[in-house]
Protein backbone atom coordinates (compact mmCIF):
# COMPACT_ATOMS: atom_id res chain seq x y z
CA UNK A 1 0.00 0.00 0.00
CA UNK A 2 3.46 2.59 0.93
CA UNK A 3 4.57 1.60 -2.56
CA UNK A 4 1.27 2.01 -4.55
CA UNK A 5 1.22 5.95 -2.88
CA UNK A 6 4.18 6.81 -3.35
CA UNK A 7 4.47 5.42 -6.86
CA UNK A 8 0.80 7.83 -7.12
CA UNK A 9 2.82 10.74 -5.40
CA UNK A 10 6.08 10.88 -7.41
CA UNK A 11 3.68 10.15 -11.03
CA UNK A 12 1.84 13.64 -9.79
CA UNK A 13 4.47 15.40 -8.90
CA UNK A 14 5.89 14.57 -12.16
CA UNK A 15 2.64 15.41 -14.25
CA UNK A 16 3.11 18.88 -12.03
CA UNK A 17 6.73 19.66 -13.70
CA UNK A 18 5.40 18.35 -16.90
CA UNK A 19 2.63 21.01 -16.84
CA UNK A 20 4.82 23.72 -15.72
CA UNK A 21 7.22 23.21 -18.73
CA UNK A 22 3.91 23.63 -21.17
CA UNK A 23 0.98 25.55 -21.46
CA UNK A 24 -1.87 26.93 -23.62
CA UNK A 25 -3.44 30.14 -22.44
CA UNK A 26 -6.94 31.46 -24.44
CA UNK A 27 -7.71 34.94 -24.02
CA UNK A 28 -9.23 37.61 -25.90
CA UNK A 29 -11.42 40.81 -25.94
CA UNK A 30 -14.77 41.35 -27.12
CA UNK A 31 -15.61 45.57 -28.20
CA UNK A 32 -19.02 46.53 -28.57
CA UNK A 33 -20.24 49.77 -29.45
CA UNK A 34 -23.19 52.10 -31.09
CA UNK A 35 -21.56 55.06 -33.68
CA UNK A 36 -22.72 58.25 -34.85
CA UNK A 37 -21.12 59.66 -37.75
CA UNK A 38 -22.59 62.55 -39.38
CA UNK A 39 -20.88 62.15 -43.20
CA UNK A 40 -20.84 58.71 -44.40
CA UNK A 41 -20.25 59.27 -48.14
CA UNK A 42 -22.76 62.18 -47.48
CA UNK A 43 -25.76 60.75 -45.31
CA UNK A 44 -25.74 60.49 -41.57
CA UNK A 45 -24.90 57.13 -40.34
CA UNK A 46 -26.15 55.70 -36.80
CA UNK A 47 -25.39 51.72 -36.08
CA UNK A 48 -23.29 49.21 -34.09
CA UNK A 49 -20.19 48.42 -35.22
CA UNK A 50 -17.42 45.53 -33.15
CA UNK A 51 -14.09 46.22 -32.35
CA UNK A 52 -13.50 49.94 -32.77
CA UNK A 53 -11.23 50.89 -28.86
CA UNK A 54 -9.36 47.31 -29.48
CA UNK A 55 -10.09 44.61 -32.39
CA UNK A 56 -12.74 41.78 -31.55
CA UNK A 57 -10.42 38.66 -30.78
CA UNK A 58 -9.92 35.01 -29.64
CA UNK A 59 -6.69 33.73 -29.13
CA UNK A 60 -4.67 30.63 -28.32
CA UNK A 61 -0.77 31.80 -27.06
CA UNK A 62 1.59 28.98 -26.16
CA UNK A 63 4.98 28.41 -24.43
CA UNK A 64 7.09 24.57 -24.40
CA UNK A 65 10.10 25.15 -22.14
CA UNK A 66 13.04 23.20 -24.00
CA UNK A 67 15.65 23.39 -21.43
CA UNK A 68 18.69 25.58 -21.26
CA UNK A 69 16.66 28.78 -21.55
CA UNK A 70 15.59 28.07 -24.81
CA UNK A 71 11.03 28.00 -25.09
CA UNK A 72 9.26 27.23 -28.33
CA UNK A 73 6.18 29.79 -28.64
CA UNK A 74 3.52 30.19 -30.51
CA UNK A 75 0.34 33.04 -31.40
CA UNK A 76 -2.52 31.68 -33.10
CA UNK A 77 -5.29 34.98 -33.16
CA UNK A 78 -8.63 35.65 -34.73
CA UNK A 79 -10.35 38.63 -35.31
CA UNK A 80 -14.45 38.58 -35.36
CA UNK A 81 -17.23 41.17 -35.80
CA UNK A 82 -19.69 40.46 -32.95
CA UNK A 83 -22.68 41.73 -34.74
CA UNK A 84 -22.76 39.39 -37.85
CA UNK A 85 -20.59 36.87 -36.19
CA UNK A 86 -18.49 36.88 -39.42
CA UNK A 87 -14.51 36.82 -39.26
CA UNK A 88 -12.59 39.87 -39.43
CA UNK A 89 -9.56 40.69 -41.83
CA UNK A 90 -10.89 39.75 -44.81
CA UNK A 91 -12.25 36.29 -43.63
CA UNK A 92 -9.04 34.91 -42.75
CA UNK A 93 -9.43 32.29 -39.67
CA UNK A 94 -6.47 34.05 -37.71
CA UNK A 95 -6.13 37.22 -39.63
CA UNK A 96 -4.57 38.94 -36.74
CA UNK A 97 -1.77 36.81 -35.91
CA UNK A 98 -0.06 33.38 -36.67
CA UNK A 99 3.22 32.04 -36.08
CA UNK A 100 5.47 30.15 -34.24
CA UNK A 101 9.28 30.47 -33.34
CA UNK A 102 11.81 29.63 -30.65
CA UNK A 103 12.70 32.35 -27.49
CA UNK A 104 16.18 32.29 -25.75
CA UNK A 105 17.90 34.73 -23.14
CA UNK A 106 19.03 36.41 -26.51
CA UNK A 107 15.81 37.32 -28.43
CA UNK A 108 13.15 35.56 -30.03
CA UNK A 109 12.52 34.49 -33.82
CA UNK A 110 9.35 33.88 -35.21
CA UNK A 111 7.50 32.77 -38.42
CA UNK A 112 4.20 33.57 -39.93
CA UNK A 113 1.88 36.19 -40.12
CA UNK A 114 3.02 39.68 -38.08
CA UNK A 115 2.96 43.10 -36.91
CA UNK A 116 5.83 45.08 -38.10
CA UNK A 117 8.43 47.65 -36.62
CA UNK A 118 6.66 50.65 -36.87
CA UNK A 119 3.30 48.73 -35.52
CA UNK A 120 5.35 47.45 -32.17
CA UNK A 121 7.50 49.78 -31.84
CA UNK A 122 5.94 53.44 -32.70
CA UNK A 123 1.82 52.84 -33.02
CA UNK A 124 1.51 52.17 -29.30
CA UNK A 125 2.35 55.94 -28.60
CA UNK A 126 -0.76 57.22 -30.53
CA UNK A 127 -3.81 58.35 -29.50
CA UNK A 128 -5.91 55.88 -31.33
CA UNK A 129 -3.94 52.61 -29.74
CA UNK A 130 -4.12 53.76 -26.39
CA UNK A 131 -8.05 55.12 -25.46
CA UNK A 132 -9.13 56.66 -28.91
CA UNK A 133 -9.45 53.38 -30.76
CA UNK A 134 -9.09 53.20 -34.94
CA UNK A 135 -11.51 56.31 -35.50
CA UNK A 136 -8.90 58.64 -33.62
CA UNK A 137 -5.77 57.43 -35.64
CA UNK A 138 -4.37 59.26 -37.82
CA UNK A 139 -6.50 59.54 -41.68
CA UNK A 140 -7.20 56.49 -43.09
CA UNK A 141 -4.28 55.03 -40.50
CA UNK A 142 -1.82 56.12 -43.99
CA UNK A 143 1.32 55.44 -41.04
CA UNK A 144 0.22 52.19 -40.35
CA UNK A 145 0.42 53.25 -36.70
CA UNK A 146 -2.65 51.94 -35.88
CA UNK A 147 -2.22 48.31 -37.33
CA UNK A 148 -4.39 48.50 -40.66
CA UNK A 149 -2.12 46.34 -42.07
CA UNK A 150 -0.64 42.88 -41.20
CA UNK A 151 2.30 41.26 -43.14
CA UNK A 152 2.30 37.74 -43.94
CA UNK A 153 5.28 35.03 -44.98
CA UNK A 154 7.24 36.92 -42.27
CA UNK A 155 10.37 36.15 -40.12
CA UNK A 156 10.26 38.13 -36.99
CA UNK A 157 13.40 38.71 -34.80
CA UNK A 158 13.09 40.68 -31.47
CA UNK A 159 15.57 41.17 -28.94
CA UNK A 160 15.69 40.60 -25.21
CA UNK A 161 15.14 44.12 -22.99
CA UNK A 162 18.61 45.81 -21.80
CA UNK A 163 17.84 47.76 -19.21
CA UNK A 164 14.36 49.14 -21.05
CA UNK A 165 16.33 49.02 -24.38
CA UNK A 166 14.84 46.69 -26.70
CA UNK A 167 14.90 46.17 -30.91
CA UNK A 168 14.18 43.79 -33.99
CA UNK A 169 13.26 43.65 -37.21
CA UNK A 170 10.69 41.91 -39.73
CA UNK A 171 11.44 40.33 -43.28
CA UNK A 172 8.91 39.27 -45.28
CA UNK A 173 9.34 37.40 -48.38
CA UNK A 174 7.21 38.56 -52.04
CA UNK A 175 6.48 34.82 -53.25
CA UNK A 176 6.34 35.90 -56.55
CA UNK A 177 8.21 33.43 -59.02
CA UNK A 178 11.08 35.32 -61.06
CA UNK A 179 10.25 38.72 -59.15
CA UNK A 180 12.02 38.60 -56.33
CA UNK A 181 11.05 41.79 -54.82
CA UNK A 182 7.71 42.38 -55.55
CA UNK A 183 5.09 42.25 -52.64
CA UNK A 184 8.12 42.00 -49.96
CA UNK A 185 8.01 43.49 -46.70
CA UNK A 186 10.84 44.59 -44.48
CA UNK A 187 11.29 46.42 -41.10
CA UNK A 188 13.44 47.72 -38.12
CA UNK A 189 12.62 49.87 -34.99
CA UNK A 190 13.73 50.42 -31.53
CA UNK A 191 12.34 51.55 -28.54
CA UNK A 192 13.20 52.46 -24.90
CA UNK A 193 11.30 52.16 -21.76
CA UNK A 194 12.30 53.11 -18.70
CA UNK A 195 9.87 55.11 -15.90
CA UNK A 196 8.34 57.62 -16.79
CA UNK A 197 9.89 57.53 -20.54
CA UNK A 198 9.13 55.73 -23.48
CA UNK A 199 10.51 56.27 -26.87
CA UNK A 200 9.81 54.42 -30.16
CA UNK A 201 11.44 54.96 -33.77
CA UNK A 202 10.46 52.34 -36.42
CA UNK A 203 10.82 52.15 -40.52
CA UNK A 204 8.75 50.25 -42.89
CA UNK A 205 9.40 49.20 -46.33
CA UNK A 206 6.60 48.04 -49.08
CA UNK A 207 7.10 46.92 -52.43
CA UNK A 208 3.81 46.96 -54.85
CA UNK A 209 1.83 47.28 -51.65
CA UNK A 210 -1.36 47.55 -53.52
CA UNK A 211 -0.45 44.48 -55.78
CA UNK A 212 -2.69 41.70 -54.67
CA UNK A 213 -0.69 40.03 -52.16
CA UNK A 214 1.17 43.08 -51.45
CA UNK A 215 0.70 45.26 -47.88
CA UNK A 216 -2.62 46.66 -48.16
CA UNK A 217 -3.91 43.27 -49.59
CA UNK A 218 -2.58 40.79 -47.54
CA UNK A 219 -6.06 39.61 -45.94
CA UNK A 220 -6.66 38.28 -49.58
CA UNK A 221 -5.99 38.40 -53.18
CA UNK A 222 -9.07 40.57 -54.63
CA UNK A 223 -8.96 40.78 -59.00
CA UNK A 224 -7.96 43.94 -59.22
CA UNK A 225 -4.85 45.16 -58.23
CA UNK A 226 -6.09 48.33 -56.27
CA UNK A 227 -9.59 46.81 -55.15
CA UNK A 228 -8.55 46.97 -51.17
CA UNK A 229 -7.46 50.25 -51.38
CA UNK A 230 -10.64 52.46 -50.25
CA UNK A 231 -8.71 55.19 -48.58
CA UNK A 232 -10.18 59.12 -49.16
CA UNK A 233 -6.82 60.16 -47.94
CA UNK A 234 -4.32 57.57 -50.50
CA UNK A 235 -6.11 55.86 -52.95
CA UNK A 236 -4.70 57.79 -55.58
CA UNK A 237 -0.88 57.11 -54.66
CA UNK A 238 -1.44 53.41 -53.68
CA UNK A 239 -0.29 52.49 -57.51
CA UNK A 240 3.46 53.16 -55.99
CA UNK A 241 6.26 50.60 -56.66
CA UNK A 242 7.49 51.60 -53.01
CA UNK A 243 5.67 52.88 -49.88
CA UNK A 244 7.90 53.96 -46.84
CA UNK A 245 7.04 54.73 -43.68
CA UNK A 246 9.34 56.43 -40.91
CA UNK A 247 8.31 56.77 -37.58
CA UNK A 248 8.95 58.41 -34.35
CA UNK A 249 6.93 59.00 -30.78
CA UNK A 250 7.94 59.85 -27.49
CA UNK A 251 5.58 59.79 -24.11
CA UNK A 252 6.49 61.08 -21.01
CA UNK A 253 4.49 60.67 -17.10
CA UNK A 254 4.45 63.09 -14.61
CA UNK A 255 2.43 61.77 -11.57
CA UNK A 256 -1.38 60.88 -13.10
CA UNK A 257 -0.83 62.93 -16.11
CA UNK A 258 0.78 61.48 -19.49
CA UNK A 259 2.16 63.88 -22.27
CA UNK A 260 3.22 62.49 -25.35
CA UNK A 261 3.90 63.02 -29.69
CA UNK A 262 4.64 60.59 -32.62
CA UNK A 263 5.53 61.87 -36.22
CA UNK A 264 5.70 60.26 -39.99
CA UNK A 265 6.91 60.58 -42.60
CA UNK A 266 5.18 58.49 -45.41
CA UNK A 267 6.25 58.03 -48.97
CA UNK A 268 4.65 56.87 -52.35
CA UNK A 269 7.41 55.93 -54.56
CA UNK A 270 6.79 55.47 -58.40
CA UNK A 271 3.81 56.12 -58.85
CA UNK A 272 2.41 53.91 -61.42
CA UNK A 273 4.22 50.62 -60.94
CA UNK A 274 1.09 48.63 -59.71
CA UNK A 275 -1.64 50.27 -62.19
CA UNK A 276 -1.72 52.90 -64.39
CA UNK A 277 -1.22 56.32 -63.08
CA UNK A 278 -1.51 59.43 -64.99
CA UNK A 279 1.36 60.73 -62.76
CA UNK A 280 3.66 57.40 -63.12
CA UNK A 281 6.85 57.86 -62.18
CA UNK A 282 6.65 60.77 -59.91
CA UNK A 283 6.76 60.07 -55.81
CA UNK A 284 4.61 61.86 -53.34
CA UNK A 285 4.89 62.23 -49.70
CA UNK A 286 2.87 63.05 -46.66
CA UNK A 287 3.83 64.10 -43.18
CA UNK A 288 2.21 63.96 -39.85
CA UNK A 289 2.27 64.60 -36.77
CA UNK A 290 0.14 64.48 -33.74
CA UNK A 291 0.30 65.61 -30.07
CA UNK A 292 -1.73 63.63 -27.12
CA UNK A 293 -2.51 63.60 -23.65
CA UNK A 294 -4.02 61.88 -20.90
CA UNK A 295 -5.09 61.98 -17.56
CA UNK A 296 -5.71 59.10 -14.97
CA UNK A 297 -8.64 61.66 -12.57
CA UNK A 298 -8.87 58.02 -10.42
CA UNK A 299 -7.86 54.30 -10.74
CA UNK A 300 -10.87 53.62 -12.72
CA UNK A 301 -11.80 56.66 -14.93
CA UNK A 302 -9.33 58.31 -17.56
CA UNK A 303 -9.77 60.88 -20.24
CA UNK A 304 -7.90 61.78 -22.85
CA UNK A 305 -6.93 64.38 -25.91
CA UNK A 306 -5.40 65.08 -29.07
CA UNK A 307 -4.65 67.12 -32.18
CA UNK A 308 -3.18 65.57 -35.59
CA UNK A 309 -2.04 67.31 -38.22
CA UNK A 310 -0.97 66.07 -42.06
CA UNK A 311 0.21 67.63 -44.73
CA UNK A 312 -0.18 65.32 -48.19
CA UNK A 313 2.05 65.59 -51.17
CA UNK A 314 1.88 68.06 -53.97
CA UNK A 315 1.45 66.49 -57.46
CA UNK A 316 1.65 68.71 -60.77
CA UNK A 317 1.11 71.99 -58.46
CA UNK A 318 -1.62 71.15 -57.05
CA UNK A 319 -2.38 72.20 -53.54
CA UNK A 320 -1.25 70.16 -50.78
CA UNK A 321 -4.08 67.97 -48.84
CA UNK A 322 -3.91 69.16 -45.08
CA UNK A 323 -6.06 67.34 -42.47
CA UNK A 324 -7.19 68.80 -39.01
CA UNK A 325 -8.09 65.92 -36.68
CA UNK A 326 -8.99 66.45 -33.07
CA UNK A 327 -9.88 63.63 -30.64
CA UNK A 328 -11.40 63.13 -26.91
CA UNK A 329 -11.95 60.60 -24.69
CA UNK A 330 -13.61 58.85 -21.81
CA UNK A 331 -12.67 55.62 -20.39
CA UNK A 332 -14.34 54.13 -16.87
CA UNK A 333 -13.38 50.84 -16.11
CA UNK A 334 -15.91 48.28 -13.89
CA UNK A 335 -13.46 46.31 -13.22
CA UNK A 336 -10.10 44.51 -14.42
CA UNK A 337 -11.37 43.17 -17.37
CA UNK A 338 -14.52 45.42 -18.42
CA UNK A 339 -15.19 49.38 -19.23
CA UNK A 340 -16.78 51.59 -21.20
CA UNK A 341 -15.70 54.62 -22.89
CA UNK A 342 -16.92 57.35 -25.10
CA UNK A 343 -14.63 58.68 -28.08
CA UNK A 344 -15.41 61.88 -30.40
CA UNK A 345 -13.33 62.66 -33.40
CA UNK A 346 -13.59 65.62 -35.40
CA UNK A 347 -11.43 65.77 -38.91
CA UNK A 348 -11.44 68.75 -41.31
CA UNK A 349 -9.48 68.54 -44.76
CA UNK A 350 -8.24 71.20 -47.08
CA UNK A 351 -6.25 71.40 -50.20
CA UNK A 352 -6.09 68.86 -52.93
CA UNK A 353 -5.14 64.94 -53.45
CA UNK A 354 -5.97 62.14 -56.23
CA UNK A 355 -8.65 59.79 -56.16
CA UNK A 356 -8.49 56.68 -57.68
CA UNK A 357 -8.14 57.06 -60.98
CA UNK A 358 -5.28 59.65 -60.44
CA UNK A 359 -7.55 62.98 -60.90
CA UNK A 360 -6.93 65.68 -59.16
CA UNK A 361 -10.16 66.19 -56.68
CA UNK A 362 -10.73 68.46 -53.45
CA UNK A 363 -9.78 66.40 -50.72
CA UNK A 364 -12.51 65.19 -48.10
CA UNK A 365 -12.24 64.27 -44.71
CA UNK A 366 -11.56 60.83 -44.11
CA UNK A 367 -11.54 59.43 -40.32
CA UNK A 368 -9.83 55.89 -40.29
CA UNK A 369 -11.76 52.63 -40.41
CA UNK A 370 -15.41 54.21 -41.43
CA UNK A 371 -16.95 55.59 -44.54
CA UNK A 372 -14.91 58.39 -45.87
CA UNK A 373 -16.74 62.10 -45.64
CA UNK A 374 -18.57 63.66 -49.16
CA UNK A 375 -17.16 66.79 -47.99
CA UNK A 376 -14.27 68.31 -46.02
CA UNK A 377 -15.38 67.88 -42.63
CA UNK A 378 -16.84 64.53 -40.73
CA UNK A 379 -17.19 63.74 -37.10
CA UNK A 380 -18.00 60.48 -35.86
CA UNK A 381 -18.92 59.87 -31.84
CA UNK A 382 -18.79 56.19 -30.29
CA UNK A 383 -19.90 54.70 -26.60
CA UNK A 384 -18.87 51.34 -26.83
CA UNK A 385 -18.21 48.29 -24.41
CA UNK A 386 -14.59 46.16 -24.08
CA UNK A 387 -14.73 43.00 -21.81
CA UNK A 388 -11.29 41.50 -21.47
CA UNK A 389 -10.96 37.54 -20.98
């Protein structure tokens, strides 16, 4: 009877180092919310709309301890819209995230589909991916700062954190037979954390990103080359052989309060490389910059502000596109896991850009992730849900 327990004891003490070398965690968030928006191609708009504060998500993250400080990891992340129940990024069944790698005391690599530099290292010191959500980034998210766009086919290498130092780098391979640099992807950033500052710097590199299969098509392969690109703000420079993003933010805290600024710099290189462009072969470039606070009044309830400002590219002397965006917020939080907020953003555009067949229009306001404006000015107000799990 001695024997037969302490064979039992020693097999569960052995199942209890077995489980504490691997595990399987599923989380995920769901983001619920009723919009106004007062220029939807020109009509009022009221309805619900999923995943506007954070992205509507299940997820499965994993860690196998190998031994000698080396863990095999993996990300496997959907996105959903809880209204329709359909799946987000273009019906992919983990459009958000997917890959695997190996993590050791000096960085971790990874392999699949990924968030690049400029996305981990720069977008997190915006308004829009802290309490504004995707309606306050900046127009039509033309940075990438707020995470628009995923790559796919991607190795992945970040470093370990010295001292509040940490960096990496994304590569992402075209697939295209005999083209060796079409559709690929590549990154590097940097960023420092340390008290009360952080600091981010990131650079992003695109080739034929509206090719399908290219950047701002990688949730799937529509027939025509430029049929995901629905932007008021850079539809017409999307035919680019190259588009560049560099990026820089800074946030500093002083007791409850929290100061802080990003800027971009975003090129459209050869224009006319994808589809035809009646300006093919010039570049065009935009810059932006935006300035954002927040305030934590108690442990539960924290508002926030901010102004963004771009200036769009000049094609043929035309006048430059400028956009005005302004942005508050409201966040009270229930508990750990659940609060609700309230977001307004207000965007007025001036000036002149290209639609989509290259013409030279008036620009419109065009707040990221809803229907762009008819006219130069849109606002669009949200009160919306987020339960954590």
């Amino acid at each position: 009877m001695k024997k037969s327990l302490l064979a039992l004891a020693a097999l569960g003490a052995f199942a209890g180092v077995a489980h504490a070398q691997s595990s399987v965690t599923l989380y995920g968030i769901i983001d619920e919310g009723f919009n106004i928006n007062t220029n939807a191609g020109g009509k009022h708009l009221y309805n619900l709309s999923s995943g506007v504060l954070q992205g509507s998500r299940f997820g499965l993250r994993g860690t196998e301890d190998l031994g000698g400080g080396l863990k095999a990891i993996f990300v496997l992340e959907n996105g959903f819209d809880v209204n329709t129940g359909k799946l987000g990024q273009g019906g992919l069944m983990f459009g958000r995230q997917a890959y695997v790698g190996l993590s050791s005391q000096f960085g971790t690599v990874t392999l699949g589909r990924q968030y690049d530099s400029v996305v981990d290292y720069v977008g997190p010191l915006e308004a829009g991916d802290q309490w504004g959500g995707s309606i306050a980034a900046h127009p039509s998210d033309l940075d990438n700062f707020n995470n628009s766009f995923r790559t796919n086919n991607t190795v992945k290498y970040t470093s370990a954190n010295y001292g509040g130092l940490t960096f990496g780098g994304t590569y992402s391979f075209g697939g295209q037979a005999g083209n060796f640099s079409q559709n690929q992807i590549w990154s590097l950033g940097a960023g420092y954390n340390n008290g009360p500052l952080v600091l981010g710097v990131g650079y992003l590199n695109a080739r034929t990103p509206a090719n399908a299969g290219g950047l701002f098509n990688t949730p799937s392969a529509p027939s025509a080359a430029n049929a995901a690109v629905t932007s008021g703000v850079y539809t017409g420079f999307a035919s680019a052989n190259t588009y560049q993003v560099i990026g820089a933010g800074g946030a500093y805290t002083f007791g409850a309060a929290t100061i802080g600024a990003t800027y971009s710099n975003i090129r459209f290189g050869n224009l006319g490389a994808t589809y035809a462009s009646p300006f093919a072969g010039q570049s065009a470039t935009f810059n932006n910059a935006e300035l954002n606070f927040k305030y934590q009044l108690t442990p539960a309830l924290l508002v926030g502000a901010a102004y963004d400002y771009t200036r769009g590219a000049e094609i043929n002397g035309s006048s430059r596109a400028q956009y005005h965006q302004g942005a508050v917020g409201v966040d009270y939080f229930l508990s750990k896991r659940t609060d609700v907020y309230v977001t307004g953003v207000y965007q007025h555009a001036l000036g002149e850009t290209l639609n989509a067949a290259g013409k030279v229009v008036d620009a419109t306001a065009s707040i990221a992730s809803i229907t762009p404006s008819a006219n130069q000015n849109q606002f669009t107000a949200r009160i919306g849900i987020r339960h954590k799990f």
